[in-house]
C-alpha atoms as a PDB file:
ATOM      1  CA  UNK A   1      27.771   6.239  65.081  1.00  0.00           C
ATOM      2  CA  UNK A   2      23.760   7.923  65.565  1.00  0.00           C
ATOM      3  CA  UNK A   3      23.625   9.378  68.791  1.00  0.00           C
ATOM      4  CA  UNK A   4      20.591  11.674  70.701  1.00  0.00           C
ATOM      5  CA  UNK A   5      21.337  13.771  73.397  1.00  0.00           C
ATOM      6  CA  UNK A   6      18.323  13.087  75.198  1.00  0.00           C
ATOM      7  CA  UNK A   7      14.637  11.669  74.931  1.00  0.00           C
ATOM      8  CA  UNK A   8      12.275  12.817  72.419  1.00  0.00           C
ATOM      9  CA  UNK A   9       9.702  12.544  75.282  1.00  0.00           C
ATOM     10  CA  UNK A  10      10.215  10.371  78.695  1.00  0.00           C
ATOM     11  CA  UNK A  11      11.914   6.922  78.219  1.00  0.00           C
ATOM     12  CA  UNK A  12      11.622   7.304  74.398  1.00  0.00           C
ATOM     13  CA  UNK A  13      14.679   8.174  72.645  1.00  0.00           C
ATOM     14  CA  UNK A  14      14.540   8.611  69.250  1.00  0.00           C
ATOM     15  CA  UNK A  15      17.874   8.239  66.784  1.00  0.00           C
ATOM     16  CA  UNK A  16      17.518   8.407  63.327  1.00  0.00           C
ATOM     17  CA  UNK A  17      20.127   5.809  61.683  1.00  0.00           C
ATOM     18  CA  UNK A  18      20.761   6.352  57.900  1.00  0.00           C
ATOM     19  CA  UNK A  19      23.316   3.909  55.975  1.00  0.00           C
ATOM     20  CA  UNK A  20      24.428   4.561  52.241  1.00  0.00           C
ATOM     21  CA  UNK A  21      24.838   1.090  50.912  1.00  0.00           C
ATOM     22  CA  UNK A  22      22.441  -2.173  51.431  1.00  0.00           C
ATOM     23  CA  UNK A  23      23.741  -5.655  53.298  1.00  0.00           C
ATOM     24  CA  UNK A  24      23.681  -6.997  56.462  1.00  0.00           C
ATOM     25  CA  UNK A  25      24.400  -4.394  59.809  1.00  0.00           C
ATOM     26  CA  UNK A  26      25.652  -5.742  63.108  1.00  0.00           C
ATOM     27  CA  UNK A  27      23.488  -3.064  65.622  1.00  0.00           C
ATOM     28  CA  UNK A  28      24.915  -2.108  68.953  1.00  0.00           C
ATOM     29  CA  UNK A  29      22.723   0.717  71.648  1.00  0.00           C
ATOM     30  CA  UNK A  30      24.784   2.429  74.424  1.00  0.00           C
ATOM     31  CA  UNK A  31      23.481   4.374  76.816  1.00  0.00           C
ATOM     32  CA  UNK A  32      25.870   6.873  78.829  1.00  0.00           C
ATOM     33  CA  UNK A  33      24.822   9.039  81.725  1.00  0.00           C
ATOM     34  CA  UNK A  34      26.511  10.571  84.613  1.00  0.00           C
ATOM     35  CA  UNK A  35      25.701   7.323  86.624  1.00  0.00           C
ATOM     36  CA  UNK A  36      24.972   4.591  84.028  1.00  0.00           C
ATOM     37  CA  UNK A  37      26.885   3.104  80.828  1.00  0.00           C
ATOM     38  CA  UNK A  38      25.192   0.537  79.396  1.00  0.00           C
ATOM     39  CA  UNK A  39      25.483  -1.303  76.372  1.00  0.00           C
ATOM     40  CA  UNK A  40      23.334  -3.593  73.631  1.00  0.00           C
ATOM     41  CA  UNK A  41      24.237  -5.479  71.363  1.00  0.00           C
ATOM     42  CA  UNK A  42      21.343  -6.506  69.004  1.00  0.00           C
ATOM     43  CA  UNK A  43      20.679  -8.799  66.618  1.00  0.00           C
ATOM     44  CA  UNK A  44      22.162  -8.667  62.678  1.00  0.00           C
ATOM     45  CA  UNK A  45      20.561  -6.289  60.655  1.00  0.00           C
ATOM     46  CA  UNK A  46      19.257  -6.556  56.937  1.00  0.00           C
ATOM     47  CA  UNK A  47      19.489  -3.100  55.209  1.00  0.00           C
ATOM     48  CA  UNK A  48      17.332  -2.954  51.673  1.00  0.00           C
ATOM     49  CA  UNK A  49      17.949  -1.845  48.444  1.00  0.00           C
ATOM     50  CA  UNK A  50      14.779  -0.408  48.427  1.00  0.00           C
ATOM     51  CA  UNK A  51      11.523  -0.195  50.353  1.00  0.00           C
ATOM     52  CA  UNK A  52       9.736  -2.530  47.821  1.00  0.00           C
ATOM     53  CA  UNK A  53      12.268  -5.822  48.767  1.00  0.00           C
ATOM     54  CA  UNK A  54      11.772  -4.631  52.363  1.00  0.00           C
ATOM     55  CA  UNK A  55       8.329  -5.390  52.121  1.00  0.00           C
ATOM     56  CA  UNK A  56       8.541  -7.792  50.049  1.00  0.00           C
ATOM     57  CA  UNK A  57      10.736  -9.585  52.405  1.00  0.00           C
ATOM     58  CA  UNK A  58       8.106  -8.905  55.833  1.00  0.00           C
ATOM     59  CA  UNK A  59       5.932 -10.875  53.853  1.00  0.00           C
ATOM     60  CA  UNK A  60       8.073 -13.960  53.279  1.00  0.00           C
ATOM     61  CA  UNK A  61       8.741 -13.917  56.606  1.00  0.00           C
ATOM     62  CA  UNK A  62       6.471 -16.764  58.601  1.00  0.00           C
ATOM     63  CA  UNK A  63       7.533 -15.154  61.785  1.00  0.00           C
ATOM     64  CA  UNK A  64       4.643 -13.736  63.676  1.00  0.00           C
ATOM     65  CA  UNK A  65       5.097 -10.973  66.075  1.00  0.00           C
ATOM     66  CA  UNK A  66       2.753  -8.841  69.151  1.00  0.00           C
ATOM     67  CA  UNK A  67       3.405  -5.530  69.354  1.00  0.00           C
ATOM     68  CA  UNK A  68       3.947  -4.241  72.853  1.00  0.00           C
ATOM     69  CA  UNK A  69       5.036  -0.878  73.797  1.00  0.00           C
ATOM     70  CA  UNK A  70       7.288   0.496  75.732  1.00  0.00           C
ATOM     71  CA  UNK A  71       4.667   2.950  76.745  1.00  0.00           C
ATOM     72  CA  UNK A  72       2.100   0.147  77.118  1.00  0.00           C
ATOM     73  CA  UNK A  73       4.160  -2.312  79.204  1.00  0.00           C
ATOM     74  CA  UNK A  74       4.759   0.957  81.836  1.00  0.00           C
ATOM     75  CA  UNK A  75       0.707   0.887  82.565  1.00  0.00           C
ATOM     76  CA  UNK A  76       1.005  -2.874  83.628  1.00  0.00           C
ATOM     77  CA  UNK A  77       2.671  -5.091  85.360  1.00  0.00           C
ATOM     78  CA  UNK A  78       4.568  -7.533  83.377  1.00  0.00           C
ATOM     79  CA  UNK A  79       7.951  -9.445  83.324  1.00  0.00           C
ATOM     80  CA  UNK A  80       9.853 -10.917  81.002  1.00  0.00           C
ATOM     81  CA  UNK A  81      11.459 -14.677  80.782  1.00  0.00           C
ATOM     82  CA  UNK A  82      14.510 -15.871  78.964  1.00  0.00           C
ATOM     83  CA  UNK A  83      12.612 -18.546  76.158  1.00  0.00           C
ATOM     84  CA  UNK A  84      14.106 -22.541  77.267  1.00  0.00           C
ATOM     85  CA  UNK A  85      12.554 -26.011  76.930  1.00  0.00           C
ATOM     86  CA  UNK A  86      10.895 -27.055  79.624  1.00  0.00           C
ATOM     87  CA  UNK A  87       7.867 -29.823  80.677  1.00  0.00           C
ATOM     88  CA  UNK A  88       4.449 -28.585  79.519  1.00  0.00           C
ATOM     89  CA  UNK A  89       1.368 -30.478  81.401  1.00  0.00           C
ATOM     90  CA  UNK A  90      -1.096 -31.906  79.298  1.00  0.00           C
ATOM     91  CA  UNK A  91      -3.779 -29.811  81.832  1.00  0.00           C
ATOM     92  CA  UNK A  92      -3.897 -27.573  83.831  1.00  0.00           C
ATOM     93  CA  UNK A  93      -6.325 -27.392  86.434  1.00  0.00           C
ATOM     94  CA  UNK A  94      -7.045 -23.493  87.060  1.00  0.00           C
ATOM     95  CA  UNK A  95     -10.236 -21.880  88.503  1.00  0.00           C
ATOM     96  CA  UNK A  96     -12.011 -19.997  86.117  1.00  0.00           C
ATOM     97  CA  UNK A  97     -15.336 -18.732  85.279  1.00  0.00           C
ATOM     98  CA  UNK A  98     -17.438 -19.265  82.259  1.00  0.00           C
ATOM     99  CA  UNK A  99     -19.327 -15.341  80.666  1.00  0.00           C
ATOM    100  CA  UNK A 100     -21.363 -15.076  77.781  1.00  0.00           C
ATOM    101  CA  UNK A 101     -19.931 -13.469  74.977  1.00  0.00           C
ATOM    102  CA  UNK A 102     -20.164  -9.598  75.061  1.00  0.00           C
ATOM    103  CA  UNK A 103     -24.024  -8.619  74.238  1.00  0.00           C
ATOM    104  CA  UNK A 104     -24.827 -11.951  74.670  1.00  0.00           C
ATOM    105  CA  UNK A 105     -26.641 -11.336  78.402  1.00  0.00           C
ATOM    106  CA  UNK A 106     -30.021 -10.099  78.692  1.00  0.00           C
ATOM    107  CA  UNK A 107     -31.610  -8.919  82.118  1.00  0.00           C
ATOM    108  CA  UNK A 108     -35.485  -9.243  82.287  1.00  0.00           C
ATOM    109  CA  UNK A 109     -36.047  -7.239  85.540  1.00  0.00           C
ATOM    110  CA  UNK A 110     -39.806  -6.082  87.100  1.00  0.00           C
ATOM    111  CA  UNK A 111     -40.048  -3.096  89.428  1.00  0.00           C
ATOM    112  CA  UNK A 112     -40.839  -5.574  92.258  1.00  0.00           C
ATOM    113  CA  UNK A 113     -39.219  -8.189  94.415  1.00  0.00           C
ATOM    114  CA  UNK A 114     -40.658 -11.254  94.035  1.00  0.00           C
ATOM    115  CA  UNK A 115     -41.087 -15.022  94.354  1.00  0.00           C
ATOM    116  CA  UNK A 116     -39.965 -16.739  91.421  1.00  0.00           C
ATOM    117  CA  UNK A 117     -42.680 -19.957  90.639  1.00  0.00           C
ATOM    118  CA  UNK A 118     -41.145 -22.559  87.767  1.00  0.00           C
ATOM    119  CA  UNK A 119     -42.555 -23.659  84.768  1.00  0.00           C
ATOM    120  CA  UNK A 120     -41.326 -26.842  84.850  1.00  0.00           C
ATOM    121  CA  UNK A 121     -37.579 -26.814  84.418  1.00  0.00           C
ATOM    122  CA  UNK A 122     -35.746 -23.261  84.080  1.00  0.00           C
ATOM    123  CA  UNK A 123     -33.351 -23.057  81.534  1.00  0.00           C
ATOM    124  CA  UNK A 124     -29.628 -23.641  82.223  1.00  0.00           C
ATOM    125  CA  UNK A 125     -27.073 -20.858  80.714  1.00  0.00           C
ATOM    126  CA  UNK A 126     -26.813 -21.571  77.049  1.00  0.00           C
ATOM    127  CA  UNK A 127     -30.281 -23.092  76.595  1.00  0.00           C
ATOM    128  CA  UNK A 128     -31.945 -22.094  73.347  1.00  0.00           C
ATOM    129  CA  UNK A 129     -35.770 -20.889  73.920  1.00  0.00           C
ATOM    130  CA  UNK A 130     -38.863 -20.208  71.746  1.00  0.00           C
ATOM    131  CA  UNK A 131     -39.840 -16.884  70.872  1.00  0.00           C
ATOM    132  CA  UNK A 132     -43.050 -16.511  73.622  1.00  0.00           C
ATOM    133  CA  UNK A 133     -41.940 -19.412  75.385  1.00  0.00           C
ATOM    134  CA  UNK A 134     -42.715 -18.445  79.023  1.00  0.00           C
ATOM    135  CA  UNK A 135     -40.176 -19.642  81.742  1.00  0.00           C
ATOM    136  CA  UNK A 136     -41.586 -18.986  85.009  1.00  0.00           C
ATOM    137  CA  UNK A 137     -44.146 -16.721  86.879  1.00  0.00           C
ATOM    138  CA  UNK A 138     -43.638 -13.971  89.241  1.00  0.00           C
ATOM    139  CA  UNK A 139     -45.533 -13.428  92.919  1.00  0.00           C
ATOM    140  CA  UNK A 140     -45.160 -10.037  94.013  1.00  0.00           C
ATOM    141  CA  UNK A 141     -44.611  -9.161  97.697  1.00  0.00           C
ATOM    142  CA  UNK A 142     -47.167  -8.873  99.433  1.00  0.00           C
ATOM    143  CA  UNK A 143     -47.802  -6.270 102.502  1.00  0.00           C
ATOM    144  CA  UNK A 144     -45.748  -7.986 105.573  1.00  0.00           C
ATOM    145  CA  UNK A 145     -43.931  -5.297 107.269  1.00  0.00           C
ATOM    146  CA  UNK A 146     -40.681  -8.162 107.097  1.00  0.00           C
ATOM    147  CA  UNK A 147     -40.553  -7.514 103.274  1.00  0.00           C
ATOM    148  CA  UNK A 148     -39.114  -4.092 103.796  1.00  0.00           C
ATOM    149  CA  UNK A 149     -35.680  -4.326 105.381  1.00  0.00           C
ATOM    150  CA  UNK A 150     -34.791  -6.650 102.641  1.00  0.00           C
ATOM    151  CA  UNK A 151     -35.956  -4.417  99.952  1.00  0.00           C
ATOM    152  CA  UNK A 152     -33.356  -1.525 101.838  1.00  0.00           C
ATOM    153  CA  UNK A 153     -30.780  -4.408 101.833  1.00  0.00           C
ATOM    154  CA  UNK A 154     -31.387  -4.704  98.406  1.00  0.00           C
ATOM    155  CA  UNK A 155     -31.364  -0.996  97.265  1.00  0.00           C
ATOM    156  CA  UNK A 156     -28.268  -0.617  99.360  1.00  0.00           C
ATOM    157  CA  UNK A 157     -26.377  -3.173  97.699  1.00  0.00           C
ATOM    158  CA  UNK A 158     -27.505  -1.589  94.134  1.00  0.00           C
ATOM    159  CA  UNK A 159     -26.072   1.309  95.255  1.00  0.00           C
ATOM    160  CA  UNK A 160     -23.177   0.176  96.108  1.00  0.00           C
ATOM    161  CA  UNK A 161     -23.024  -2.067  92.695  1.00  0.00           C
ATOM    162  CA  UNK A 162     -23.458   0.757  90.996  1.00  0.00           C
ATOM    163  CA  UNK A 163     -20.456   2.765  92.032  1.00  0.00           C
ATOM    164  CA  UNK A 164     -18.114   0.525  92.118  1.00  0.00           C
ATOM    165  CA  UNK A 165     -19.096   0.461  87.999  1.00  0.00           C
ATOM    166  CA  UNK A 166     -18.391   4.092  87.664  1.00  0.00           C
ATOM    167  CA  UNK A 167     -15.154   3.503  89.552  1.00  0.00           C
ATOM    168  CA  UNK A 168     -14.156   0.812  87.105  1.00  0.00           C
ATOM    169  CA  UNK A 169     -15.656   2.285  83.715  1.00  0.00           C
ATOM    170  CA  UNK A 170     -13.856   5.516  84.864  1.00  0.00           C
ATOM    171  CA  UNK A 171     -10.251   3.545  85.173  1.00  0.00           C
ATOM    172  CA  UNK A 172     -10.799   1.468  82.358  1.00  0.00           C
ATOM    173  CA  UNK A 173     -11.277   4.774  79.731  1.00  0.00           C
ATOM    174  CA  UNK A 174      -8.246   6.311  81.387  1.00  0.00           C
ATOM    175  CA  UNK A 175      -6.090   3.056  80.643  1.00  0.00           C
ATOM    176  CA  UNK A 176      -7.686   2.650  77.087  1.00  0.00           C
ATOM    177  CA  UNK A 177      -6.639   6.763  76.238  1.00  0.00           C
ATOM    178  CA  UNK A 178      -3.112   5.391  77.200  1.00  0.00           C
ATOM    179  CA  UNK A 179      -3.409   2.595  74.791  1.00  0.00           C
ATOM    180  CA  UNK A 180      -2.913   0.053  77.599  1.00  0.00           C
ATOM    181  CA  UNK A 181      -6.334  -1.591  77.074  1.00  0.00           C
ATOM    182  CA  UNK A 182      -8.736  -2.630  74.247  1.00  0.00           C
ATOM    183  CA  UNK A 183     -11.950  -0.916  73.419  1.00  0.00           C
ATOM    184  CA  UNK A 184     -13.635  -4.045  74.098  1.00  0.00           C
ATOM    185  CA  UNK A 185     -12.490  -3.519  78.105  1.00  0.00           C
ATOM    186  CA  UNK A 186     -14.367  -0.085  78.226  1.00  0.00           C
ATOM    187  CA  UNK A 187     -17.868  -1.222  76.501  1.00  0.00           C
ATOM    188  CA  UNK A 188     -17.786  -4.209  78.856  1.00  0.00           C
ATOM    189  CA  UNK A 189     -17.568  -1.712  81.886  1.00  0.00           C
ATOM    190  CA  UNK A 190     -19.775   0.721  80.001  1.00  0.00           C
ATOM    191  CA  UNK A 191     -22.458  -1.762  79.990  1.00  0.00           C
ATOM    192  CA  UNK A 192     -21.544  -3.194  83.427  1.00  0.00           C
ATOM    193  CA  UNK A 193     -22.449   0.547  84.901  1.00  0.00           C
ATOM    194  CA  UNK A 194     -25.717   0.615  83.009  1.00  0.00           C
ATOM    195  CA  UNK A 195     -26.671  -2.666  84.301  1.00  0.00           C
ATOM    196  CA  UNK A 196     -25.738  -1.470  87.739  1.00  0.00           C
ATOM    197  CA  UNK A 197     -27.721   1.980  87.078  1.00  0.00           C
ATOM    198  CA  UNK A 198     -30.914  -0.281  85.976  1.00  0.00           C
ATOM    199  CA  UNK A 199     -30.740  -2.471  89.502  1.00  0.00           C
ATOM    200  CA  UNK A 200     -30.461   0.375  91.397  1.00  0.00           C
ATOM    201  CA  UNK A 201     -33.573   1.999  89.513  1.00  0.00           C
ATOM    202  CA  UNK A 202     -35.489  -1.466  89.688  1.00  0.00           C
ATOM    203  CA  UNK A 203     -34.851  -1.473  93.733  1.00  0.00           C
ATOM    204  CA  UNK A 204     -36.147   1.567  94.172  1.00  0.00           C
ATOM    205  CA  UNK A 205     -38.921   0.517  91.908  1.00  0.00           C
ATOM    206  CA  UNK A 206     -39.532  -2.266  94.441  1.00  0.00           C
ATOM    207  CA  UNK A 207     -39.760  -0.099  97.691  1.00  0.00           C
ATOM    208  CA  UNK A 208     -42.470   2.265  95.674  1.00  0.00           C
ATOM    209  CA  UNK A 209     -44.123  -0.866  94.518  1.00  0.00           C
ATOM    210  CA  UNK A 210     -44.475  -2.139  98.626  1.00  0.00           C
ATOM    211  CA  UNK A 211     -45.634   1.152  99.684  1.00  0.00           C
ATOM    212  CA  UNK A 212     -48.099   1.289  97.139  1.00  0.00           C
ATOM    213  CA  UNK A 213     -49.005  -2.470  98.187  1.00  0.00           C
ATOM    214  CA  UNK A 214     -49.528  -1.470 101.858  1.00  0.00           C
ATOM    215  CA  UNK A 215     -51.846   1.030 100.803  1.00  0.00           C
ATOM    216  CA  UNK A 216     -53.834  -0.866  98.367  1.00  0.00           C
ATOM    217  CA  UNK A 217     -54.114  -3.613 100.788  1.00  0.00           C
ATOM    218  CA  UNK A 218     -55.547  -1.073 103.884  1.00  0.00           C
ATOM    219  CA  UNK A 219     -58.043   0.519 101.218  1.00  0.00           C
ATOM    220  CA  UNK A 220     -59.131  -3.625  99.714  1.00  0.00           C
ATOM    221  CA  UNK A 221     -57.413  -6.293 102.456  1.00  0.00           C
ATOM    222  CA  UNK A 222     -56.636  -9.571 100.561  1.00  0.00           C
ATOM    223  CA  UNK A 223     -56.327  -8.792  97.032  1.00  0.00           C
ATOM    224  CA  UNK A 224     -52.873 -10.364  95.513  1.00  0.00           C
ATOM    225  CA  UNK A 225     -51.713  -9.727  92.148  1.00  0.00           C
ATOM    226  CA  UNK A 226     -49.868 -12.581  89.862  1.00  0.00           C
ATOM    227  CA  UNK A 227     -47.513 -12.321  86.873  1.00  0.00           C
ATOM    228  CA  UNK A 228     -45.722 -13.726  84.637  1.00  0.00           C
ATOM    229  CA  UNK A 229     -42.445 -12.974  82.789  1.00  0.00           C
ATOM    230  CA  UNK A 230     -41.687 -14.257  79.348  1.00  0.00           C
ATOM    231  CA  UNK A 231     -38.047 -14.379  77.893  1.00  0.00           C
ATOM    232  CA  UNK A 232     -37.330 -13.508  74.120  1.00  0.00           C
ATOM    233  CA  UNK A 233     -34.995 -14.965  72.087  1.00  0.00           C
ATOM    234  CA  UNK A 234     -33.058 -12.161  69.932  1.00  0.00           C
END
C-alpha cells in the first residue's frame, strides 16, 4: 500500500507507487478523511520490464487519447457521461455562424463616414479578387448639420466596442496562463482589441473630417470630394 498524507498542492495528490517485479497490477485509490471514505477501483494495470517495452507498447496501442486536466477541467464547466449506444441523427440542425480563418479578415477603413456607391456587384465573403481590382467608390459626408449625431452614435459605439475587447483579451490571457485555453483564443482577442482600437480611431477620424468639411464648405460653398477604395488581394 502507497499512501500521501495530504496534497502536493490543492486537489493534487501525488503518491509515488514503486513495484519490484513486472505483470499485470489490479489498482485500487482510497481516500479517507475525517468526513469522507471513498474508494476506486481502477482498471488492470500492465507493469514493464523496462521503459523501452513500455514505450514500445504506447505505440502499438491504436487507442487515441485527449489529455484533460484536473486543473484544466476546474476553469470550465464540464460534465461527464457514462459512454452507451444510443440513436445518432444523420443532421443536426444547429445555428451557427460561418468566420474566416484567423488572419484571413482584412478591414479597409477611411477616416470618414461615407456612402458606399457599387461597382457593379460587391463581392460576397469568399470571393477571390484581382490585385487593383476596384470594388466600389466612396462619397464622403457632406456638411448637413444631421450627419453629426450619427457620427457621435458611431464613436460611442467604438468606444464601447473597444472595451469590451480589453475586457475579453484581458480574461482570455488569464485563462490561457492557467492552461485552460489555447494560444490561438488570446491572438484572436488580441487582434479583436486592435480592430476595436482602429474603429474607434477611424470615428474620431470621421468627426475631424466633418468639422473640417463645415469649414471648407463656409470658406468655398459647394465643393464635394469623391473617392474610391480599392481592395488587395494578399
Amino acid at each position: 500500500m502507497f499512501a500521501a498524507q495530504g496534497p502536493s498542492r490543492p486537489g493534487i495528490f501525488g503518491v509515488d507507487v514503486v513495484v519490484n517485479e513486472s505483470g499485470q497490477y489490479n489498482l485500487s485509490v482510497r481516500l479517507r478523511s475525517a468526513s469522507l471514505n471513498d474508494l476506486h477501483e481502477l482498471p488492470p494495470v500492465i507493469v514493464y520490464v523496462n521503459e523501452r517495452e513500455a514505450a514500445s507498447a504506447a505505440r502499438d496501442s491504436s487507442e487515441e487519447t485527449v489529455a484533460f486536466l484536473k486543473e484544466q477541467q476546474w476553469t470550465l464547466d464540464f460534465a461527464t457521461e457514462t459512454v452507451g449506444k444510443r440513436m445518432v441523427r444523420n443532421s443536426l440542425r444547429i445555428p451557427a455562424v460561418i468566420e474566416p480563418r484567423t488572419g484571413g479578415v482584412a478591414e479597409v477603413t477611411v477616416p470618414f463616414t461615407a456612402r458606399l456607391v457599387r461597382r457593379g456587384e460587391l463581392p460576397a465573403l469568399g470571393t477571390s479578387v484581382r490585385r487593383g481590382q476596384v470594388l466600389g467608390g466612396l462619397i464622403p459626408p457632406t456638411s448637413n448639420p444631421a450627419d453629426l449625431p450619427a457620427l457621435e452614435l458611431a464613436r460611442a459605439e467604438a468606444e464601447a466596442a473597444l472595451e469590451l475587447a480589453r475586457k475579453d483579451r484581458a480574461r482570455l490571457e488569464r485563462l490561457f496562463s492557467e492552461g485552460a485555453v489555447p494560444l490561438r483564443r488570446v491572438e484572436e482577442a488580441r487582434a479583436i482589441e486592435a480592430t476595436s482600437a482602429a474603429r474607434l480611431k477611424a470615428a474620431e477620424a470621421r468627426i475631424a473630417q466633418y468639422e473640417a468639411t463645415r469649414a471648407a464648405d463656409d470658406e468655398s460653398p459647394g465643393t464635394r470630394v469623391f473617392c474610391c477604395a480599392r481592395l488587395f488581394q494578399a
